[in-house]
PDB file of N, CA and C in Angstrom:
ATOM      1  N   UNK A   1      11.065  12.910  -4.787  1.00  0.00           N
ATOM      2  CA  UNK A   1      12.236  13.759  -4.787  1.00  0.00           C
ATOM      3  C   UNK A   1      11.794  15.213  -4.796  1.00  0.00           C
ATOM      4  N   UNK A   2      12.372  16.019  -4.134  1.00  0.00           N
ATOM      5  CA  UNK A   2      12.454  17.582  -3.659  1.00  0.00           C
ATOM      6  C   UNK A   2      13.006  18.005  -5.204  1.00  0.00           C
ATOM      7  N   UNK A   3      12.529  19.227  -5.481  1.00  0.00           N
ATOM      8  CA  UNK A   3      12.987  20.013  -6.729  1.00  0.00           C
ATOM      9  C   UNK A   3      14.603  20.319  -6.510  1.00  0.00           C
ATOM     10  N   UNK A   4      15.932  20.504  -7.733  1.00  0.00           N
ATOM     11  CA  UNK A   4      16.685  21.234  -7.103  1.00  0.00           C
ATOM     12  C   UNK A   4      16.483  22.640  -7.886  1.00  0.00           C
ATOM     13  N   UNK A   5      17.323  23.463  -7.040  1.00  0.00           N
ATOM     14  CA  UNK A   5      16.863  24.596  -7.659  1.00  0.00           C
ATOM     15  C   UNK A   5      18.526  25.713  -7.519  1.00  0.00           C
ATOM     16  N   UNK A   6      18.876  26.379  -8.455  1.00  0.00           N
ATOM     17  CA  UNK A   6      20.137  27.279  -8.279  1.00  0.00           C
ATOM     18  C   UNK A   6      20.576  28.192  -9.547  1.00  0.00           C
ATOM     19  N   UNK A   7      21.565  28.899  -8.979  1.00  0.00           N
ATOM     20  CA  UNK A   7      21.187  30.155 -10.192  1.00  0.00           C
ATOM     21  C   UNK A   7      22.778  29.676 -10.750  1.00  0.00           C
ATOM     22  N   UNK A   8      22.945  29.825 -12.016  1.00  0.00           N
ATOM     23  CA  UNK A   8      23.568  29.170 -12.750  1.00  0.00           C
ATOM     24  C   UNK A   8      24.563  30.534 -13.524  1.00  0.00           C
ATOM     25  N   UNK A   9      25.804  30.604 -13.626  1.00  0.00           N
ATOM     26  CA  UNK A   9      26.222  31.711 -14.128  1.00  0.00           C
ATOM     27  C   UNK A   9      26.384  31.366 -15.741  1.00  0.00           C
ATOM     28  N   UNK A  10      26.583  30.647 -16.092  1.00  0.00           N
ATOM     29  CA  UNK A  10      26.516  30.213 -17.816  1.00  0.00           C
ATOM     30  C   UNK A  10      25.273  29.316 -18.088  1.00  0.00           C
ATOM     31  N   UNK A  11      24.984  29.562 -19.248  1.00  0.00           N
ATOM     32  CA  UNK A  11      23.863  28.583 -19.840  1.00  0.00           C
ATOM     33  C   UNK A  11      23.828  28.561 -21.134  1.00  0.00           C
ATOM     34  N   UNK A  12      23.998  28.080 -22.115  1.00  0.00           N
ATOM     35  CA  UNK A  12      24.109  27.892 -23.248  1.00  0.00           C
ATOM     36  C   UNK A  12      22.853  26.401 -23.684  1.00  0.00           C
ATOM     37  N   UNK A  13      22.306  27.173 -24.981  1.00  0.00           N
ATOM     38  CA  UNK A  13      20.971  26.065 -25.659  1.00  0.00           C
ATOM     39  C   UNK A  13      21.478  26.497 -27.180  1.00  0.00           C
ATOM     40  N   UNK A  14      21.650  25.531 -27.515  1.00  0.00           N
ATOM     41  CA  UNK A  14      21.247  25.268 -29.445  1.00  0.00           C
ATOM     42  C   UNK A  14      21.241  24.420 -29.688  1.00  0.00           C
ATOM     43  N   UNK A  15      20.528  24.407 -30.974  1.00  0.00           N
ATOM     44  CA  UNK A  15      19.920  23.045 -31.745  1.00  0.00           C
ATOM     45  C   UNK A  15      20.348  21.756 -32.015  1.00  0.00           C
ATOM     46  N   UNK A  16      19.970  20.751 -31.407  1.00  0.00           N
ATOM     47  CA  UNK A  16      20.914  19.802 -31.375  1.00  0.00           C
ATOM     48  C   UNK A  16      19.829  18.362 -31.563  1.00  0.00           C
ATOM     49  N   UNK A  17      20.216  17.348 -32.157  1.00  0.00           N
ATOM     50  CA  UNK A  17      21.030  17.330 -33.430  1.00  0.00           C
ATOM     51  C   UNK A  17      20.484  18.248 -34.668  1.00  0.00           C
ATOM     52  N   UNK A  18      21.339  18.027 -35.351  1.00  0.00           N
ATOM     53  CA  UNK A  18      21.201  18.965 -36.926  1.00  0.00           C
ATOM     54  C   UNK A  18      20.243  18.335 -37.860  1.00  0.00           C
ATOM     55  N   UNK A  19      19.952  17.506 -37.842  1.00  0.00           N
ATOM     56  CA  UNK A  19      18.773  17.693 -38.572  1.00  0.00           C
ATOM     57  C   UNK A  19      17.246  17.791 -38.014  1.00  0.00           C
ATOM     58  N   UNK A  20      16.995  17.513 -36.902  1.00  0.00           N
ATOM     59  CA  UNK A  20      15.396  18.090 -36.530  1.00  0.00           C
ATOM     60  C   UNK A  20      14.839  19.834 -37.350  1.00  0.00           C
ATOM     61  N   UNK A  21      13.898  19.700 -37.126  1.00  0.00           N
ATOM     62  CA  UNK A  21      13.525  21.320 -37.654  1.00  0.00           C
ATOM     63  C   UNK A  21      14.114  22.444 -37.265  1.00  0.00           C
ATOM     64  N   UNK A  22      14.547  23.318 -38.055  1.00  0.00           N
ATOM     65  CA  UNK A  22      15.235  24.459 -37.624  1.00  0.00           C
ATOM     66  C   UNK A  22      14.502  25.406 -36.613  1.00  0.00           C
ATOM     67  N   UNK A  23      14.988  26.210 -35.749  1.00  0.00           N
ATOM     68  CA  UNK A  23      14.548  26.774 -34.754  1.00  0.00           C
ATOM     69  C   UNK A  23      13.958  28.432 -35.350  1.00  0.00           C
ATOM     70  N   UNK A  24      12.171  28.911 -35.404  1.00  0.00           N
ATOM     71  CA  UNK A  24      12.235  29.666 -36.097  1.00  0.00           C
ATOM     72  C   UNK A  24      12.764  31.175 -35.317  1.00  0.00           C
ATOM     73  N   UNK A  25      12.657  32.196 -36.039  1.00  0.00           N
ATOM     74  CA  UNK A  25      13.580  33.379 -35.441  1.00  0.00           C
ATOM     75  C   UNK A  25      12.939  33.600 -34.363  1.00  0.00           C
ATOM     76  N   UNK A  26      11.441  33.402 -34.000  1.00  0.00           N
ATOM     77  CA  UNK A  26      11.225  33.967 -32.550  1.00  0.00           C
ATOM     78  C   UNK A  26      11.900  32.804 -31.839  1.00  0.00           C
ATOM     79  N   UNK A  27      11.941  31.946 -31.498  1.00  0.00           N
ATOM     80  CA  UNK A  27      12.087  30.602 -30.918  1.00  0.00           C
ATOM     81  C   UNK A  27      13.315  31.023 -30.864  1.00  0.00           C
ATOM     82  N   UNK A  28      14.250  30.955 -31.272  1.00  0.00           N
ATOM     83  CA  UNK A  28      16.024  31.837 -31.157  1.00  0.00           C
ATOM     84  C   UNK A  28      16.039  32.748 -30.787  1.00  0.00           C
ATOM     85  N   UNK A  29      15.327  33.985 -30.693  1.00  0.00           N
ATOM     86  CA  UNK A  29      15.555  35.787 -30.350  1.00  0.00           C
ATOM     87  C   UNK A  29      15.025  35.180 -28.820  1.00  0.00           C
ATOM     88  N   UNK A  30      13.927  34.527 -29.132  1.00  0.00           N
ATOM     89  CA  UNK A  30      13.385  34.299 -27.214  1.00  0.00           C
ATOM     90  C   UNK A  30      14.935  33.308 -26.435  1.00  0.00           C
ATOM     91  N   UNK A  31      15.115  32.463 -26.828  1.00  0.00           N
ATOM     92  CA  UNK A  31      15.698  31.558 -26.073  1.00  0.00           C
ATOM     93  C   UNK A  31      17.420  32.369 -26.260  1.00  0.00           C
ATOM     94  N   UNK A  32      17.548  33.088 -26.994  1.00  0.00           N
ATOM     95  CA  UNK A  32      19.033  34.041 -26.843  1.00  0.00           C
ATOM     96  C   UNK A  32      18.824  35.127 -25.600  1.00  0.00           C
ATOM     97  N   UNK A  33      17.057  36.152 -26.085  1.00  0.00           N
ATOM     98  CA  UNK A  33      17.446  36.842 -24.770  1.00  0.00           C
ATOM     99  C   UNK A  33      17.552  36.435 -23.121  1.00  0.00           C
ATOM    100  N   UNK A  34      16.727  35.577 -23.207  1.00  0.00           N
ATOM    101  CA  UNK A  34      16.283  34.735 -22.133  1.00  0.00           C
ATOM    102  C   UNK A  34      17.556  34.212 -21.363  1.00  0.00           C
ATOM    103  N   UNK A  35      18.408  33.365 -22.099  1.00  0.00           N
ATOM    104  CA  UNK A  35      19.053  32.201 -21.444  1.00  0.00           C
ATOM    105  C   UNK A  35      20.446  32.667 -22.337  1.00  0.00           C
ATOM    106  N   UNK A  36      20.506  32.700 -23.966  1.00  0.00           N
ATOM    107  CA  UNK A  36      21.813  32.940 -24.031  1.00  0.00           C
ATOM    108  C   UNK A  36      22.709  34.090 -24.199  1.00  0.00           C
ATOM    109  N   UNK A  37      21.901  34.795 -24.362  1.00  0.00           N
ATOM    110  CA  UNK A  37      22.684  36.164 -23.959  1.00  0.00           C
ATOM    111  C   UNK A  37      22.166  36.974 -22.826  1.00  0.00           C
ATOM    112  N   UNK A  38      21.972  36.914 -22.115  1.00  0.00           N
ATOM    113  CA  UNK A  38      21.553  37.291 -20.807  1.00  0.00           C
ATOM    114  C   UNK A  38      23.050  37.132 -19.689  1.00  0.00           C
ATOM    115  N   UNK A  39      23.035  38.431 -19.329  1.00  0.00           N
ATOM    116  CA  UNK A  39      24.493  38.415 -18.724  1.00  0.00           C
ATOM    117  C   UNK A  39      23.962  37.901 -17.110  1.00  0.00           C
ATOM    118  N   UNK A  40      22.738  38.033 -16.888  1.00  0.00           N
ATOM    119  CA  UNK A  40      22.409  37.675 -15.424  1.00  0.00           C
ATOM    120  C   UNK A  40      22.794  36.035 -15.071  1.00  0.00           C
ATOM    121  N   UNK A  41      23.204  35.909 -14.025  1.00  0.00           N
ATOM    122  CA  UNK A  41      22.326  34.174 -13.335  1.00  0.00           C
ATOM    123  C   UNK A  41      21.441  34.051 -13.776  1.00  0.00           C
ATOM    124  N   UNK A  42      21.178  32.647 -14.397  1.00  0.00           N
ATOM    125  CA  UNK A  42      19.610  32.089 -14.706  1.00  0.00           C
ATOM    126  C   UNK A  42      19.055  31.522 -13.532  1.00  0.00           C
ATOM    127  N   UNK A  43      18.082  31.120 -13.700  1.00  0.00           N
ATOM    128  CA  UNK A  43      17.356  30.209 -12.187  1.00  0.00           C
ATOM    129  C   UNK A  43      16.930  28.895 -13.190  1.00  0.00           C
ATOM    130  N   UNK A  44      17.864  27.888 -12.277  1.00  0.00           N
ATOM    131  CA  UNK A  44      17.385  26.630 -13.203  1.00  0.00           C
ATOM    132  C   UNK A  44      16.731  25.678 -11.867  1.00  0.00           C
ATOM    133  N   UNK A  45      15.679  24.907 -12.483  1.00  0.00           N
ATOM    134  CA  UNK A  45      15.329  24.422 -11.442  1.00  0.00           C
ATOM    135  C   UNK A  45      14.345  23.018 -12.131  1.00  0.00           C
ATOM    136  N   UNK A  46      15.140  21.883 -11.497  1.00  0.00           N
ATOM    137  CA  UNK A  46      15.525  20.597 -12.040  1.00  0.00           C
ATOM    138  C   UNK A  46      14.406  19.663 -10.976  1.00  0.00           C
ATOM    139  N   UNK A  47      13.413  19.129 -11.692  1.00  0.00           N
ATOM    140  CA  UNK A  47      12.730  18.225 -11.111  1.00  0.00           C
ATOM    141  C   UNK A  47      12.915  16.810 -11.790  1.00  0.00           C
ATOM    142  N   UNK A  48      11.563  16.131 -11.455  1.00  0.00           N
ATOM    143  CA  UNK A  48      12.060  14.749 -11.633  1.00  0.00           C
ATOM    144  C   UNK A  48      12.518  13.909 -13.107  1.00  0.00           C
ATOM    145  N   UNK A  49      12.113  14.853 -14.159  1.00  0.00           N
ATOM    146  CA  UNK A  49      12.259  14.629 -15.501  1.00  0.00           C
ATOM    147  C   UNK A  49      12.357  15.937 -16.580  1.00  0.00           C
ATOM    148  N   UNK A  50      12.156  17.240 -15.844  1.00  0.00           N
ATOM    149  CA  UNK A  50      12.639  18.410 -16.496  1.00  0.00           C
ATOM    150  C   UNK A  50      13.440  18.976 -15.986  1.00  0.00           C
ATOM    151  N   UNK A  51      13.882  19.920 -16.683  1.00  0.00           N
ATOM    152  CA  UNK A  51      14.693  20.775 -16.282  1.00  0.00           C
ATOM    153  C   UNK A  51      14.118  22.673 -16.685  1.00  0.00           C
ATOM    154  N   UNK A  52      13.959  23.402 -16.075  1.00  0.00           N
ATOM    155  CA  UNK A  52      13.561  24.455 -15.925  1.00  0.00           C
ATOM    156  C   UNK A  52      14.505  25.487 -16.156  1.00  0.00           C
ATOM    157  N   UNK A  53      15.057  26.187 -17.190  1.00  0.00           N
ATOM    158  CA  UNK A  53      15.675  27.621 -16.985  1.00  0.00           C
ATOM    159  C   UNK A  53      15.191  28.879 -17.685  1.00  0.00           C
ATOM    160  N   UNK A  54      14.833  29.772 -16.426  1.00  0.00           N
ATOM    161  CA  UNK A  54      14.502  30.974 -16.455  1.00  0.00           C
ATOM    162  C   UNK A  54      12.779  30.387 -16.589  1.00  0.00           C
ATOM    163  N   UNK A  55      11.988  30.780 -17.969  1.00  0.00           N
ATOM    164  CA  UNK A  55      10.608  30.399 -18.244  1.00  0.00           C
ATOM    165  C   UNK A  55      10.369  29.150 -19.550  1.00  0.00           C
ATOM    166  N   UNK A  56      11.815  28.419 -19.567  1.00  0.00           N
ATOM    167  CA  UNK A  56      11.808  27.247 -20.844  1.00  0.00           C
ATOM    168  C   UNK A  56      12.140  26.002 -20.079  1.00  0.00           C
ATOM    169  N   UNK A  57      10.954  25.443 -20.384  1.00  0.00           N
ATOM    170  CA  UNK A  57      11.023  23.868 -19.532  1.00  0.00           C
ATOM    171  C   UNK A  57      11.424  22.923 -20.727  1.00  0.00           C
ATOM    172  N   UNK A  58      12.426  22.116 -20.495  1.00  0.00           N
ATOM    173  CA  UNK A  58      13.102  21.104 -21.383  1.00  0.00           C
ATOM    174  C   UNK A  58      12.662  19.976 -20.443  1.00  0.00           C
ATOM    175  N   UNK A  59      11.837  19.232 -21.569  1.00  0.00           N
ATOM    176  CA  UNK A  59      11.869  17.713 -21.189  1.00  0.00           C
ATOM    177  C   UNK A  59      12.652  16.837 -22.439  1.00  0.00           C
ATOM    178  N   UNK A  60      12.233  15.292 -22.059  1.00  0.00           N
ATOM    179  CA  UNK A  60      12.599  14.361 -22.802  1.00  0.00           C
ATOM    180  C   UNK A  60      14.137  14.335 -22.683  1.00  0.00           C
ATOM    181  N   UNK A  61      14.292  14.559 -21.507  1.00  0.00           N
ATOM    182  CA  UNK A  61      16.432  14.329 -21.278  1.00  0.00           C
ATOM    183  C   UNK A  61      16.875  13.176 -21.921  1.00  0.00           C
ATOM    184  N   UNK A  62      18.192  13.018 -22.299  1.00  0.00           N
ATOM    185  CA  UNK A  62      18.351  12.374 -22.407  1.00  0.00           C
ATOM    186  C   UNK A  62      20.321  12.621 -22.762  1.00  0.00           C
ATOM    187  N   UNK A  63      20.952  11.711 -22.373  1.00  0.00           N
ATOM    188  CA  UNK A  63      22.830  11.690 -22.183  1.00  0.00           C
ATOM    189  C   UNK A  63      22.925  12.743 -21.573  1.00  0.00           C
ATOM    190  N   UNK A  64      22.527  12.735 -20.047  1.00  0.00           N
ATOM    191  CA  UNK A  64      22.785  13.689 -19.235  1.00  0.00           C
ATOM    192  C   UNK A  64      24.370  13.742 -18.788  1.00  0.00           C
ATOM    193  N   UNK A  65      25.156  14.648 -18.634  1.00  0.00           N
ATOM    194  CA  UNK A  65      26.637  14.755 -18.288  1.00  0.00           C
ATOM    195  C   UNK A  65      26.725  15.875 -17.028  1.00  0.00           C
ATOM    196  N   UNK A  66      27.498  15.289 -16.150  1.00  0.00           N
ATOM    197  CA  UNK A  66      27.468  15.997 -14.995  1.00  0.00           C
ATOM    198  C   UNK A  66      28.949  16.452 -14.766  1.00  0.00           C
ATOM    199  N   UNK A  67      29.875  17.355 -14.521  1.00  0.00           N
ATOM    200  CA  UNK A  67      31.426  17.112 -13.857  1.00  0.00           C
ATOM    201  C   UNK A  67      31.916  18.459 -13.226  1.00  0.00           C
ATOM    202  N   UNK A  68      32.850  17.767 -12.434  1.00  0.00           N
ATOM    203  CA  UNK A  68      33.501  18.970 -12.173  1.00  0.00           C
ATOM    204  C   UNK A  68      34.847  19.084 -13.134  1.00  0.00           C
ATOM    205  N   UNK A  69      34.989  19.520 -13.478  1.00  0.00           N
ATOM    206  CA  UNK A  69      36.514  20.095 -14.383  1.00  0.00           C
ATOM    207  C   UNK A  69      37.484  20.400 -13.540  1.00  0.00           C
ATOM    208  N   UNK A  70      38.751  19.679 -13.811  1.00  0.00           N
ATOM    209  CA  UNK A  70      40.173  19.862 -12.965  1.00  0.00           C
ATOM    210  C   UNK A  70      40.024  21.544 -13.022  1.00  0.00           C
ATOM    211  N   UNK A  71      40.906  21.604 -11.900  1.00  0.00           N
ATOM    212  CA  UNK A  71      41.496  23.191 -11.916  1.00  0.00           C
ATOM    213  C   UNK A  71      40.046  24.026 -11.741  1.00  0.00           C
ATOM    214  N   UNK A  72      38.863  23.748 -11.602  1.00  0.00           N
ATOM    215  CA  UNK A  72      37.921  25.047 -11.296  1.00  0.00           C
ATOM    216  C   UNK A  72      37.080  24.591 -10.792  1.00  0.00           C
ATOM    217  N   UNK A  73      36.481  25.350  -9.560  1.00  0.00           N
ATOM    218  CA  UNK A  73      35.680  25.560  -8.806  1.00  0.00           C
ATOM    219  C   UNK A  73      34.169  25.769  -9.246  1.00  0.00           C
ATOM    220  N   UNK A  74      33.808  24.175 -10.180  1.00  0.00           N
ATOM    221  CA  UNK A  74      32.642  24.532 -11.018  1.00  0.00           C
ATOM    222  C   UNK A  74      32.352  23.628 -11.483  1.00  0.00           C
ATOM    223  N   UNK A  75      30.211  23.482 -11.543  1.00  0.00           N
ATOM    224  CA  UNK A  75      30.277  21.946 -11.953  1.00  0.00           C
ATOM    225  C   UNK A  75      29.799  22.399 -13.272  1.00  0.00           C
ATOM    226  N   UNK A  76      29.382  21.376 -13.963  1.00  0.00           N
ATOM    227  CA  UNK A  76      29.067  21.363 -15.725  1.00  0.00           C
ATOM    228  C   UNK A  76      28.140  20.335 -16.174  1.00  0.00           C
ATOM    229  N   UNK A  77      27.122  20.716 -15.988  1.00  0.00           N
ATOM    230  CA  UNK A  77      25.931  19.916 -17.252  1.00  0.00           C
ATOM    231  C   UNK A  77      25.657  20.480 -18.330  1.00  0.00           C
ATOM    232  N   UNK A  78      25.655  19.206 -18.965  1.00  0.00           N
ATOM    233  CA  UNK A  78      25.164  19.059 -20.273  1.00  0.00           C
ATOM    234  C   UNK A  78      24.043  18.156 -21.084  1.00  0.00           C
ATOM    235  N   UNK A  79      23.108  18.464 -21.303  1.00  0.00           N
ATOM    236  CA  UNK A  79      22.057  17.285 -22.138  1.00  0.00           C
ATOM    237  C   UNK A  79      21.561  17.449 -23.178  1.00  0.00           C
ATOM    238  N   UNK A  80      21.012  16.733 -23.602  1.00  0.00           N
ATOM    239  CA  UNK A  80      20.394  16.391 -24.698  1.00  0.00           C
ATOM    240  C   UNK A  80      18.597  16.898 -24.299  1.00  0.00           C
ATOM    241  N   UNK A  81      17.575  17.286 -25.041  1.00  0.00           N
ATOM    242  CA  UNK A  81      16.397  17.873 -24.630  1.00  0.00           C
ATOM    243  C   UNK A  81      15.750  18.112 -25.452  1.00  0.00           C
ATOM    244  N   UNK A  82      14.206  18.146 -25.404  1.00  0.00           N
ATOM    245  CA  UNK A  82      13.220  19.081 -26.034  1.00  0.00           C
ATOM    246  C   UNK A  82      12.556  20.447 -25.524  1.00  0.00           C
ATOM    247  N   UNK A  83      12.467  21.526 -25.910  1.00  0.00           N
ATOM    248  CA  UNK A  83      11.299  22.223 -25.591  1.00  0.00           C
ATOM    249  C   UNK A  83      10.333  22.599 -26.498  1.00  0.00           C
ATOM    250  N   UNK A  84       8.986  22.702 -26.165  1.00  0.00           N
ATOM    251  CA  UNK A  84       7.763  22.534 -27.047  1.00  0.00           C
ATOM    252  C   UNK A  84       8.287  21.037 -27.789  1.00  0.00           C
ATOM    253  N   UNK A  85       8.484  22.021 -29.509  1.00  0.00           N
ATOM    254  CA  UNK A  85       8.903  20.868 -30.464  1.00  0.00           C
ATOM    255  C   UNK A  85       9.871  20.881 -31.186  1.00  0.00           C
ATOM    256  N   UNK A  86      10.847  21.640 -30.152  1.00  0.00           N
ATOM    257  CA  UNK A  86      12.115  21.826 -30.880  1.00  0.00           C
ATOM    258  C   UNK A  86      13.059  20.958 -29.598  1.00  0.00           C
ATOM    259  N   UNK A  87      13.966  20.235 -30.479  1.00  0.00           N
ATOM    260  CA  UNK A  87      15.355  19.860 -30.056  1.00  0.00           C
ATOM    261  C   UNK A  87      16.476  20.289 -29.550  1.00  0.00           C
ATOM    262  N   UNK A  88      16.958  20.436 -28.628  1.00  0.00           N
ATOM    263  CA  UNK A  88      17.836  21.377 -27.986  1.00  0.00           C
ATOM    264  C   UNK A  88      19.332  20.711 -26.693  1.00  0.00           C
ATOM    265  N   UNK A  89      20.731  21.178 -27.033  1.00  0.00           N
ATOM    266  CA  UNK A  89      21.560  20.837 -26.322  1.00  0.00           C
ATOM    267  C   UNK A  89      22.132  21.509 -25.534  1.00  0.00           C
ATOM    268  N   UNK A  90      21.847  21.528 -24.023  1.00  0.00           N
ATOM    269  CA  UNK A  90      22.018  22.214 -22.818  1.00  0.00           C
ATOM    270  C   UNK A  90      23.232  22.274 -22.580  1.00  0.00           C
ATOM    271  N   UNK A  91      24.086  23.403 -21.971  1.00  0.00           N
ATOM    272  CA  UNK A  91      25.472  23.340 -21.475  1.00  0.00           C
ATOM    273  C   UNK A  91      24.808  24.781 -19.811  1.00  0.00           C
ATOM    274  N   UNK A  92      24.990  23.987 -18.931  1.00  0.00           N
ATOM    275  CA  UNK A  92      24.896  24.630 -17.552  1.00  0.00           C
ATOM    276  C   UNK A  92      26.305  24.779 -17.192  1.00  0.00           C
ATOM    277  N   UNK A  93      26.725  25.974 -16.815  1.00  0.00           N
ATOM    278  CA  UNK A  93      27.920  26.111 -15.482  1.00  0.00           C
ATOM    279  C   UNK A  93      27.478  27.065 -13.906  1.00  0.00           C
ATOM    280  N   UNK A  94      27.766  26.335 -13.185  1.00  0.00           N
ATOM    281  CA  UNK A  94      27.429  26.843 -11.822  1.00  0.00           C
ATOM    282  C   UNK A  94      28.790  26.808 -10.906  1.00  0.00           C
ATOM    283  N   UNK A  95      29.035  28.105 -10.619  1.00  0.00           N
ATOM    284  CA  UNK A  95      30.253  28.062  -9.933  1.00  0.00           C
ATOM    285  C   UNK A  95      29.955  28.901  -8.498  1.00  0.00           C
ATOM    286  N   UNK A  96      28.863  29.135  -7.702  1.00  0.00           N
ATOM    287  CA  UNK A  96      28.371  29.542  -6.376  1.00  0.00           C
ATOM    288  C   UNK A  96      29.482  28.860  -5.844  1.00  0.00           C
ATOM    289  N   UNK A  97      29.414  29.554  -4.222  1.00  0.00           N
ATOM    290  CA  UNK A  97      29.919  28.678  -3.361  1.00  0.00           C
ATOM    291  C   UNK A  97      29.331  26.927  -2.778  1.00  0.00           C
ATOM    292  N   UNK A  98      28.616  26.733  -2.981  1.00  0.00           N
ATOM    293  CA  UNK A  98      27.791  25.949  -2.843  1.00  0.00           C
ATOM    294  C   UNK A  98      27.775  24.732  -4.537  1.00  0.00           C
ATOM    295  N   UNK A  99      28.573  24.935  -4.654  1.00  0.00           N
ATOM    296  CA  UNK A  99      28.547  23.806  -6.104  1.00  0.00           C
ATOM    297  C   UNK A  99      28.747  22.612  -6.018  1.00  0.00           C
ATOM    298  N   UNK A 100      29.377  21.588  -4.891  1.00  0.00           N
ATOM    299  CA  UNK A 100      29.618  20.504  -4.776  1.00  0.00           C
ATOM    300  C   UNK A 100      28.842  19.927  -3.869  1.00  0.00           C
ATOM    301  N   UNK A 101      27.895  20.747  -3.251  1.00  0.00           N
ATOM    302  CA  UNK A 101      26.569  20.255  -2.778  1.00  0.00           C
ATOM    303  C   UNK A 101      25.403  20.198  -3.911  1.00  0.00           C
ATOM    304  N   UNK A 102      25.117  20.995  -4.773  1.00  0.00           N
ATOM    305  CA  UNK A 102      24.242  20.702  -5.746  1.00  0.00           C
ATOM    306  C   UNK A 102      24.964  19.606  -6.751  1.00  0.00           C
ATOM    307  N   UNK A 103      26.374  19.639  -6.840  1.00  0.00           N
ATOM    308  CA  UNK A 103      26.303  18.698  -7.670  1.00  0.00           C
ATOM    309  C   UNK A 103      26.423  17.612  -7.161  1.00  0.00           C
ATOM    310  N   UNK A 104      26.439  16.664  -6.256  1.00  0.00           N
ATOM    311  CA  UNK A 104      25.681  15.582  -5.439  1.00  0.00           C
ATOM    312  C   UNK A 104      24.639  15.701  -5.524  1.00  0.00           C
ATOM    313  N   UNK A 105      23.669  16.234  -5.506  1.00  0.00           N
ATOM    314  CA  UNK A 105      22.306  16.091  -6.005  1.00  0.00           C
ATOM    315  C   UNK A 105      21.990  16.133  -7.195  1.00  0.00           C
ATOM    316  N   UNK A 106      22.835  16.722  -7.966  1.00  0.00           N
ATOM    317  CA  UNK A 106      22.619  15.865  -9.393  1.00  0.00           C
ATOM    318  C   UNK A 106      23.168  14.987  -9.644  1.00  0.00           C
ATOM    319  N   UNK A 107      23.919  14.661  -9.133  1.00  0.00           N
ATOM    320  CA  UNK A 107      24.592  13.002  -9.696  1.00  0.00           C
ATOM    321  C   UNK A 107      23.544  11.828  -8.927  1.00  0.00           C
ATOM    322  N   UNK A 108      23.314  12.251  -7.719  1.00  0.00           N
ATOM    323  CA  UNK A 108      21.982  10.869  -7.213  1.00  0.00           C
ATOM    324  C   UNK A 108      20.508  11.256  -7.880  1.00  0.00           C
ATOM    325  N   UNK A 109      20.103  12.637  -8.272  1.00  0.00           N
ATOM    326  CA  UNK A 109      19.052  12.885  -9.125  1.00  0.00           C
ATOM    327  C   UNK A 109      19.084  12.035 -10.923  1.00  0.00           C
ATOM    328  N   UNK A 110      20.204  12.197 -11.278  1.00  0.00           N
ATOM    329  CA  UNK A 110      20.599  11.850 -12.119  1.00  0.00           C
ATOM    330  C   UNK A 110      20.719  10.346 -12.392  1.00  0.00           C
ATOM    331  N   UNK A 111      21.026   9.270 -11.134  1.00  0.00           N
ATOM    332  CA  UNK A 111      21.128   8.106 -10.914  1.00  0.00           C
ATOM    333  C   UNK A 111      19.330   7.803 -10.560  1.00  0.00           C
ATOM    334  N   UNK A 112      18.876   8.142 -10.047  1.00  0.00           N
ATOM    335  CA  UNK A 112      17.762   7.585  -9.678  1.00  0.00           C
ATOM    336  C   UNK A 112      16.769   8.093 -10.938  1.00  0.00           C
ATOM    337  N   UNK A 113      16.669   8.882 -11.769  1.00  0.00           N
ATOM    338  CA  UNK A 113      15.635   9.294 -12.970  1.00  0.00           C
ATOM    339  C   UNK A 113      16.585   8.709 -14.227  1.00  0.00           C
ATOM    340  N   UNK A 114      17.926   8.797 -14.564  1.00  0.00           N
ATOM    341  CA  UNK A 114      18.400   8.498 -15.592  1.00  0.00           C
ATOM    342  C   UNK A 114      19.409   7.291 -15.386  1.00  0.00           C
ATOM    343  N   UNK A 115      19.250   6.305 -15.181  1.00  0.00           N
ATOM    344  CA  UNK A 115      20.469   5.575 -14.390  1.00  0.00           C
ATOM    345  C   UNK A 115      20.878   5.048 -15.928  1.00  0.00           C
ATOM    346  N   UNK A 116      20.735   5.226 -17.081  1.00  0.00           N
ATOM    347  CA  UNK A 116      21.104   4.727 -18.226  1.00  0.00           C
ATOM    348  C   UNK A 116      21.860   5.979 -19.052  1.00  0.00           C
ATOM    349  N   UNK A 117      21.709   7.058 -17.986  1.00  0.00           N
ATOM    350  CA  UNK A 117      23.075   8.053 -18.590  1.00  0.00           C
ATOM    351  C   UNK A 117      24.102   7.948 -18.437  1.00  0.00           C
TER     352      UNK A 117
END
């Protein structure tokens, strides 16, 4: 499988579940300026078992959620993840013109690496 790759206008990461180790303040100040407070597009870019945004690679997916939401022009992932050795719950929104072509490729990316999501 080909990488996908697209710039994402929302992205939201925090700690998920609540009890793994708390996230220390650099590990939060980095992953806030980076990804959650960052008013730019991120560049996320989704291979065969990670997921890539901006310079934080999340592996170990797992209850990947894909949709489009009535009424908007926009798809929505969400997962479950690690980076390094912290625990982490992804919320992607991508609303390009081009959104219902990437999100067909995540739903058969998604079927063929996670077919138990």
């Amino acid at each position: 499988m080909s990488e996908i790759s697209f710039l994402a206008q929302k992205v939201f990461v925090h700690r998920w579940p609540h009890d793994p180790p708390l996230w220390g303040n650099d590990t939060k100040d980095d992953i806030d300026k980076s990804i959650n407070k960052n008013p730019q597009k991120k560049r996320v870019i989704i291979k065969e078992n990670t997921v890539q945004i901006q310079d934080t690679e999340f592996h170990t997916l797992k209850k990947i959620g894909i949709s489009v939401p009535f009424f908007n022009d926009e798809f929505r992932m969400i997962f479950e993840s690690q980076f390094g050795q912290f625990f982490a719950h992804v919320h992607i929104t991508m609303n390009e013109d081009d959104y219902l072509e990437i999100f067909n490729k995540l739903i058969a990316w998604r079927k063929t690496n996670f077919p138990e999501s």
